[in-house]
Protein backbone atom coordinates (compact mmCIF):
# COMPACT_ATOMS: atom_id res chain seq x y z
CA UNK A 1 -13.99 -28.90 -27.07
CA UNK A 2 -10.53 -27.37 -27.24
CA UNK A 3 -11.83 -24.74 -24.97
CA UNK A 4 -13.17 -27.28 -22.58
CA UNK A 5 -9.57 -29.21 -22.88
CA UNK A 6 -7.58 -25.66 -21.91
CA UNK A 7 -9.87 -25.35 -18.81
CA UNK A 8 -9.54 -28.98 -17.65
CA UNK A 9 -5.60 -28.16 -18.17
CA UNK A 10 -6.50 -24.93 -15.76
CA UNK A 11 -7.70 -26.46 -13.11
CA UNK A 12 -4.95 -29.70 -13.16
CA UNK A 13 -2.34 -27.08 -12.89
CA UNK A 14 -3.95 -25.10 -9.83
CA UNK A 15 -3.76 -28.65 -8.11
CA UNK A 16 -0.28 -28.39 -8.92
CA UNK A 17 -0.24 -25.77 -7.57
CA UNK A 18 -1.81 -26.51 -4.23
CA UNK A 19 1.03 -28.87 -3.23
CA UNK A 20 3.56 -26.78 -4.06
CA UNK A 21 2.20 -23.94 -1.89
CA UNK A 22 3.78 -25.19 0.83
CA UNK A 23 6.79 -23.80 -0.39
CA UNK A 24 5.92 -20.23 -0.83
CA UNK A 25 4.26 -20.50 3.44
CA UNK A 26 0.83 -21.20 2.05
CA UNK A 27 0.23 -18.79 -0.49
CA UNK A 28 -1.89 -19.82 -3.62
CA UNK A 29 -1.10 -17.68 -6.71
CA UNK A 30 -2.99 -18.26 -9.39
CA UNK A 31 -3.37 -14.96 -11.06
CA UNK A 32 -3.97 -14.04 -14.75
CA UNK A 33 -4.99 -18.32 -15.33
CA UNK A 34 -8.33 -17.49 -17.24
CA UNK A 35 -9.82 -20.10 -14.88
CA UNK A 36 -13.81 -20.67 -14.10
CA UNK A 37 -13.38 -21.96 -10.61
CA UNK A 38 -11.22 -23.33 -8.12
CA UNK A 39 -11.30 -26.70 -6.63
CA UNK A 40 -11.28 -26.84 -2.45
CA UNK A 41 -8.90 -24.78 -0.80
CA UNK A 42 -6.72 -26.77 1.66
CA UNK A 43 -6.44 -26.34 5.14
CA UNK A 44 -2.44 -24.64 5.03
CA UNK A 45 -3.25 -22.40 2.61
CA UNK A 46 -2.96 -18.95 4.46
CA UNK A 47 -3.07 -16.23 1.37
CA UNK A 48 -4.89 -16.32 -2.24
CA UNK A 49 -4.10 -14.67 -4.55
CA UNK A 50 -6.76 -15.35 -7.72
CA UNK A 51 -7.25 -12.05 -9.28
CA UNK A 52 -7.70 -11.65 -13.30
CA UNK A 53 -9.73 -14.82 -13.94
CA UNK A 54 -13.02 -15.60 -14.76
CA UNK A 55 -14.33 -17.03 -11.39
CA UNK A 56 -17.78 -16.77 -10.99
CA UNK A 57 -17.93 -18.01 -7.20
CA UNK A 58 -15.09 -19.21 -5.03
CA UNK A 59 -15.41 -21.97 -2.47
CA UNK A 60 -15.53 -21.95 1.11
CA UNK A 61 -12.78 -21.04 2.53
CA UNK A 62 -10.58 -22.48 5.51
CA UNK A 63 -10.48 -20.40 9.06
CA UNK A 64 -6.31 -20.02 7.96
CA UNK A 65 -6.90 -17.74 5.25
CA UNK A 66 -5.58 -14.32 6.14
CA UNK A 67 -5.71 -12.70 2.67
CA UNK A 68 -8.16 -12.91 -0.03
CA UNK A 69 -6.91 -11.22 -3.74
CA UNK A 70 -10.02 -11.81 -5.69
CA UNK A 71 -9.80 -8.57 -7.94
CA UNK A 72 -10.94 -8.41 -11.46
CA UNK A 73 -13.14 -11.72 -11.75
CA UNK A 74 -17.09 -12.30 -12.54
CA UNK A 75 -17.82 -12.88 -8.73
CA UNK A 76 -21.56 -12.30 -7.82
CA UNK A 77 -21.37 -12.76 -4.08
CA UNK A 78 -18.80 -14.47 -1.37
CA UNK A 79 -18.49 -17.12 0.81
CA UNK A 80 -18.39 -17.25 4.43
CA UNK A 81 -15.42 -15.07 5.39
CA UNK A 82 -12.69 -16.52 7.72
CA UNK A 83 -12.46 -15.22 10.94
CA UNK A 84 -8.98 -15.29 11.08
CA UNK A 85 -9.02 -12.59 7.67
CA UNK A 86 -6.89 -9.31 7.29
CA UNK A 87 -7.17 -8.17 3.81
CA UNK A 88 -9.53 -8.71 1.07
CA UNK A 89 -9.38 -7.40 -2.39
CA UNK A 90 -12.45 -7.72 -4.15
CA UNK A 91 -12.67 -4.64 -6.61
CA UNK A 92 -13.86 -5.24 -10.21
CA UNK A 93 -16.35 -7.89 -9.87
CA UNK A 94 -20.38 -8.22 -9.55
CA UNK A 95 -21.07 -7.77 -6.48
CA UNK A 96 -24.41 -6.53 -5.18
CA UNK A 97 -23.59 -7.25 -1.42
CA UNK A 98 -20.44 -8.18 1.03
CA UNK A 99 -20.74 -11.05 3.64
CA UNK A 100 -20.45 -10.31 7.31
CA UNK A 101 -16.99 -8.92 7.80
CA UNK A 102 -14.73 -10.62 10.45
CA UNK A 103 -13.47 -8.33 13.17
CA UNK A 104 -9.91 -9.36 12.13
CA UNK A 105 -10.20 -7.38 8.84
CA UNK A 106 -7.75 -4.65 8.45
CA UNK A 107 -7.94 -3.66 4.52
CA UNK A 108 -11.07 -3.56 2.75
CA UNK A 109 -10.99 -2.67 -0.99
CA UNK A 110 -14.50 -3.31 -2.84
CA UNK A 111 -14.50 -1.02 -5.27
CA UNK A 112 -15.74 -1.23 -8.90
CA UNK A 113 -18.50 -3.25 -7.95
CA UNK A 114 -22.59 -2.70 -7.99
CA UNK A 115 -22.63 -3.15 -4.39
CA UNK A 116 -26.02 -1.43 -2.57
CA UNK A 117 -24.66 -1.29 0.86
CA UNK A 118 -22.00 -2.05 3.02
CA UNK A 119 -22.17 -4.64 6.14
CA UNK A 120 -20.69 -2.94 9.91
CA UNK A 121 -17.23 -2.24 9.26
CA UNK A 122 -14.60 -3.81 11.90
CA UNK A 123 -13.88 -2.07 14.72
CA UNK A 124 -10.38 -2.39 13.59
CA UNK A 125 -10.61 -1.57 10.44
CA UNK A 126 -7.46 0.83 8.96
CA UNK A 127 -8.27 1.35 5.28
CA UNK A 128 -11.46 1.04 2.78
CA UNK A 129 -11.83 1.73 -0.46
CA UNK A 130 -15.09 1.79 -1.94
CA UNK A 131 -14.75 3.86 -5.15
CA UNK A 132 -16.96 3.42 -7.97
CA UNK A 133 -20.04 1.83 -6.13
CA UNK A 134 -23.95 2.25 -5.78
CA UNK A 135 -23.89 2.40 -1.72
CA UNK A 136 -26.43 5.13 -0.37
CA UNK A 137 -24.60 5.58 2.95
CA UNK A 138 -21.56 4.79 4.90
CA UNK A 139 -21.93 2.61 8.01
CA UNK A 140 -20.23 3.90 11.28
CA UNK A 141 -16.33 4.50 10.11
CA UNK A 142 -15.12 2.84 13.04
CA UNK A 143 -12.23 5.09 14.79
CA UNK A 144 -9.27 2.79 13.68
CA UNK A 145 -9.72 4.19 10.02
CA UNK A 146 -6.71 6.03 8.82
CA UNK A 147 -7.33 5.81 5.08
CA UNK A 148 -10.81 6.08 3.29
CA UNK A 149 -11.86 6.62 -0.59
CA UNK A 150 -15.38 6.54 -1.19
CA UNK A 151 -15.09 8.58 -5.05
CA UNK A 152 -17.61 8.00 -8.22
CA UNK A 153 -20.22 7.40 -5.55
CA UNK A 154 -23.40 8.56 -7.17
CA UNK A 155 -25.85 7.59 -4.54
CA UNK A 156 -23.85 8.67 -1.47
CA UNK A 157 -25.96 10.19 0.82
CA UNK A 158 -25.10 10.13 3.84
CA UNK A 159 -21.62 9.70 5.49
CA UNK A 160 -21.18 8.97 9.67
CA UNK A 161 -17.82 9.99 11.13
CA UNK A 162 -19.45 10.15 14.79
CA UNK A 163 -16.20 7.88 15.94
CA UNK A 164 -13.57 10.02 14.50
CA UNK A 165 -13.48 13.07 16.18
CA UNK A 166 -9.76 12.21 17.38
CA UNK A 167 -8.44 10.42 14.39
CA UNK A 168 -6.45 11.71 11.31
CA UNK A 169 -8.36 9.97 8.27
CA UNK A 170 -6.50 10.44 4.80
CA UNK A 171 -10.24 10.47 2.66
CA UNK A 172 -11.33 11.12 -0.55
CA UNK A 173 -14.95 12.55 -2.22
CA UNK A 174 -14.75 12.97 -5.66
CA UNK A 175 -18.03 12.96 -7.83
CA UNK A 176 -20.33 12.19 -4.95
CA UNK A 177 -23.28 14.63 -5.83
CA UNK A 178 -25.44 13.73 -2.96
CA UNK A 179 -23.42 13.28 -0.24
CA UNK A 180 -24.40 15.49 3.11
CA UNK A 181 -22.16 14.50 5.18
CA UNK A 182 -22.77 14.86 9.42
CA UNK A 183 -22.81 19.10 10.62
CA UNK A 184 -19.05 20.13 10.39
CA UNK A 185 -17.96 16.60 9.14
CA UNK A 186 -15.92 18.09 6.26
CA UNK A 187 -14.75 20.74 8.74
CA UNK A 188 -13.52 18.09 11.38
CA UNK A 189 -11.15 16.56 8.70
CA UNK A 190 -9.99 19.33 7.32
CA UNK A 191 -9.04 19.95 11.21
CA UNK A 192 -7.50 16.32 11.56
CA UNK A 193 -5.35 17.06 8.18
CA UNK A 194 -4.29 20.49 9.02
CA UNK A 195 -3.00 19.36 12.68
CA UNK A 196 -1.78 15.92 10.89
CA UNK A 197 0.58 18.29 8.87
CA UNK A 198 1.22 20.91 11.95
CA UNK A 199 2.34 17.80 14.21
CA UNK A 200 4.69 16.72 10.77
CA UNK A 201 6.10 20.25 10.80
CA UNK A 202 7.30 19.78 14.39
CA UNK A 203 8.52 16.54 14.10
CA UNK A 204 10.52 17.62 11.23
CA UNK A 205 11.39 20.86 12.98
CA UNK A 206 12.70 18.64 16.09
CA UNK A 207 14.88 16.28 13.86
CA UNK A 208 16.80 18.93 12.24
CA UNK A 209 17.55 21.24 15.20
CA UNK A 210 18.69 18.49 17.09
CA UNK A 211 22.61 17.30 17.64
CA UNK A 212 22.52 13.68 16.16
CA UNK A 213 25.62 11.39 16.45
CA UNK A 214 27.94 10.60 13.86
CA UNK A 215 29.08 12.65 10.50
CA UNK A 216 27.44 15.73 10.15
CA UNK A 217 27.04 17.07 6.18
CA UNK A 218 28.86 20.41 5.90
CA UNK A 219 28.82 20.67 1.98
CA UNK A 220 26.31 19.63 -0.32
CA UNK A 221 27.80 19.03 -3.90
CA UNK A 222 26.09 19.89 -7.33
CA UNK A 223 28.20 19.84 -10.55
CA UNK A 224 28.63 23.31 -11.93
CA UNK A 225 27.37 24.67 -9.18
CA UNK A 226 29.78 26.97 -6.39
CA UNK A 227 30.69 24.35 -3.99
CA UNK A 228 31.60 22.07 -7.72
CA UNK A 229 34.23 25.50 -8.18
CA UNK A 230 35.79 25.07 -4.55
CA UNK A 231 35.99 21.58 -4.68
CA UNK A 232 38.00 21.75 -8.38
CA UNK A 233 40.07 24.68 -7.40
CA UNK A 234 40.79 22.57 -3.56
CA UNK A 235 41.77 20.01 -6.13
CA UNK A 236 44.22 22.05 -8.66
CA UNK A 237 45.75 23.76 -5.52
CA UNK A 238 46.24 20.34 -3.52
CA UNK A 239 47.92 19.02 -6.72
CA UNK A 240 50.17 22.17 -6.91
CA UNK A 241 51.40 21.70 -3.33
CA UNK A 242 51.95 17.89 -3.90
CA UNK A 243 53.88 18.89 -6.99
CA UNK A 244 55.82 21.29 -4.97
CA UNK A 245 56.09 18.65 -2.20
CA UNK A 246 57.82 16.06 -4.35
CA UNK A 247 60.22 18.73 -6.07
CA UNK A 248 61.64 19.96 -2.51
CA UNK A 249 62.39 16.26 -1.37
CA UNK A 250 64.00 15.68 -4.70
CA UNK A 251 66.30 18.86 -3.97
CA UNK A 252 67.17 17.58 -0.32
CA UNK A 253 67.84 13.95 -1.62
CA UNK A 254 70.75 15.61 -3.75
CA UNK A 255 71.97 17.96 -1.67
CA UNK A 256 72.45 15.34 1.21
CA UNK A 257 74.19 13.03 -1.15
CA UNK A 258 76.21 16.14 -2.87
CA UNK A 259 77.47 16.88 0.72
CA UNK A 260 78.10 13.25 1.64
């Protein structure tokens, strides 16, 4: 009954919190609550943020959600997915399967979770993180992707990178005994990655070699190191010559009053 009483308290204060969201531009936290569920979502809220609970389901959710933080709940599937979405965080759940993904998504993190398969990743798609699932195969990584982690995979089979011949993908296949990727697909990121770092080199190169406005550092200082000796002995020598400095005007100062 007390349990039952804590929950009811739960879900009163998420209400609460609801009408104060307004103040924080639509963004629902409710993180770490131990709640069950979540009453409707309102129409202004734009980002939630309902990670580390117990949520077994979530309900549907307005077109003005742009972010979805469900991490670390008990979810077994997901509602209909606004179209309007950029991120969602799903990792650590139950979940066998994702919805259709919008073509606004930009982040997709789903890992830690039973899933089978994935659905046709967004053409716009920048990162995806699918560590620590079942999934057999990769759909098409569409040619946006910069970032991809697909480790602990120990179905992986098969892995299509047909869109990313001119793309620079930061990826990661750890522990994925099955995995055959595409003919030279390991050998056309390893290309990507070693002209990634050639292009940095140059860059880098470019910056330093050229004449920038402003200050330009001519000493770098350590303590106890050589340019620490100069810079005391600068010191001892520029305190000798103000010494010297003051004891010459105090010799003029008499002699002019002497003489006068």
């Amino acid at each position: 009954m007390e349990d039952d009483d804590r929950f009811a308290h739960r879900s009163a204060s998420v209400e609460d919190e609801y009408k104060q969201s307004n103040v924080f531009g639509g963004r629902l936290r409710v993180e770490g609550m131990e709640l069950r569920s979540l009453p409707p979502i309102p129409s202004y809220v734009t980002a939630i943020y309902c990670g580390n609970n117990r949520l077994t389901s979530l309900p549907e959710l307005p077109d003005t959600v742009e972010e979805l933080y469900c991490e670390d709940n008990q979810l077994t599937s997901l509602p209909r997915l606004p179209k309007r979405l950029r991120a969602l965080r799903c990792g650590e759940n139950k979940l066998t399967s994702l919805p259709e993904l919008p073509p606004s998504l930009l982040t997709l993190d789903c890992n830690k979770n039973p899933l089978q398969s994935l659905p046709v990743l967004p053409r716009r798609l920048h990162s995806l993180d699918c560590n620590t699932t079942l999934i057999k195969a990769l759909p098409l990584i569409p040619n946006s992707l910069t970032f991809l982690r697909a480790s602990h995979c120990p179905n992986l089979e098969i892995l299509d990178t047909a869109n990313c011949e001119d793309r620079r993908v930061d990826y990661t296949f750890e522990d994925c005994p099955k995995l055959s990727p595409q003919p030279n697909a390991k050998e056309k990121f390893c290309d990507y990655l070693a002209r990634y770092k050639k292009e940095r080199e140059e860059r880098a190169s470019r910056v330093l070699s050229a004449e920038l406005p402003g200050p330009a550092l001519h000493y770098l200082y350590k303590p106890g190191g050589p340019m620490a000796k100069k810079v005391a002995e600068r010191t001892e020598y520029g305190k000798g010559r103000k010494t010297r400095r003051k004891s010459t005007k105090r010799r003029r100062t008499r002699h002019k009053k002497y003489h006068t």
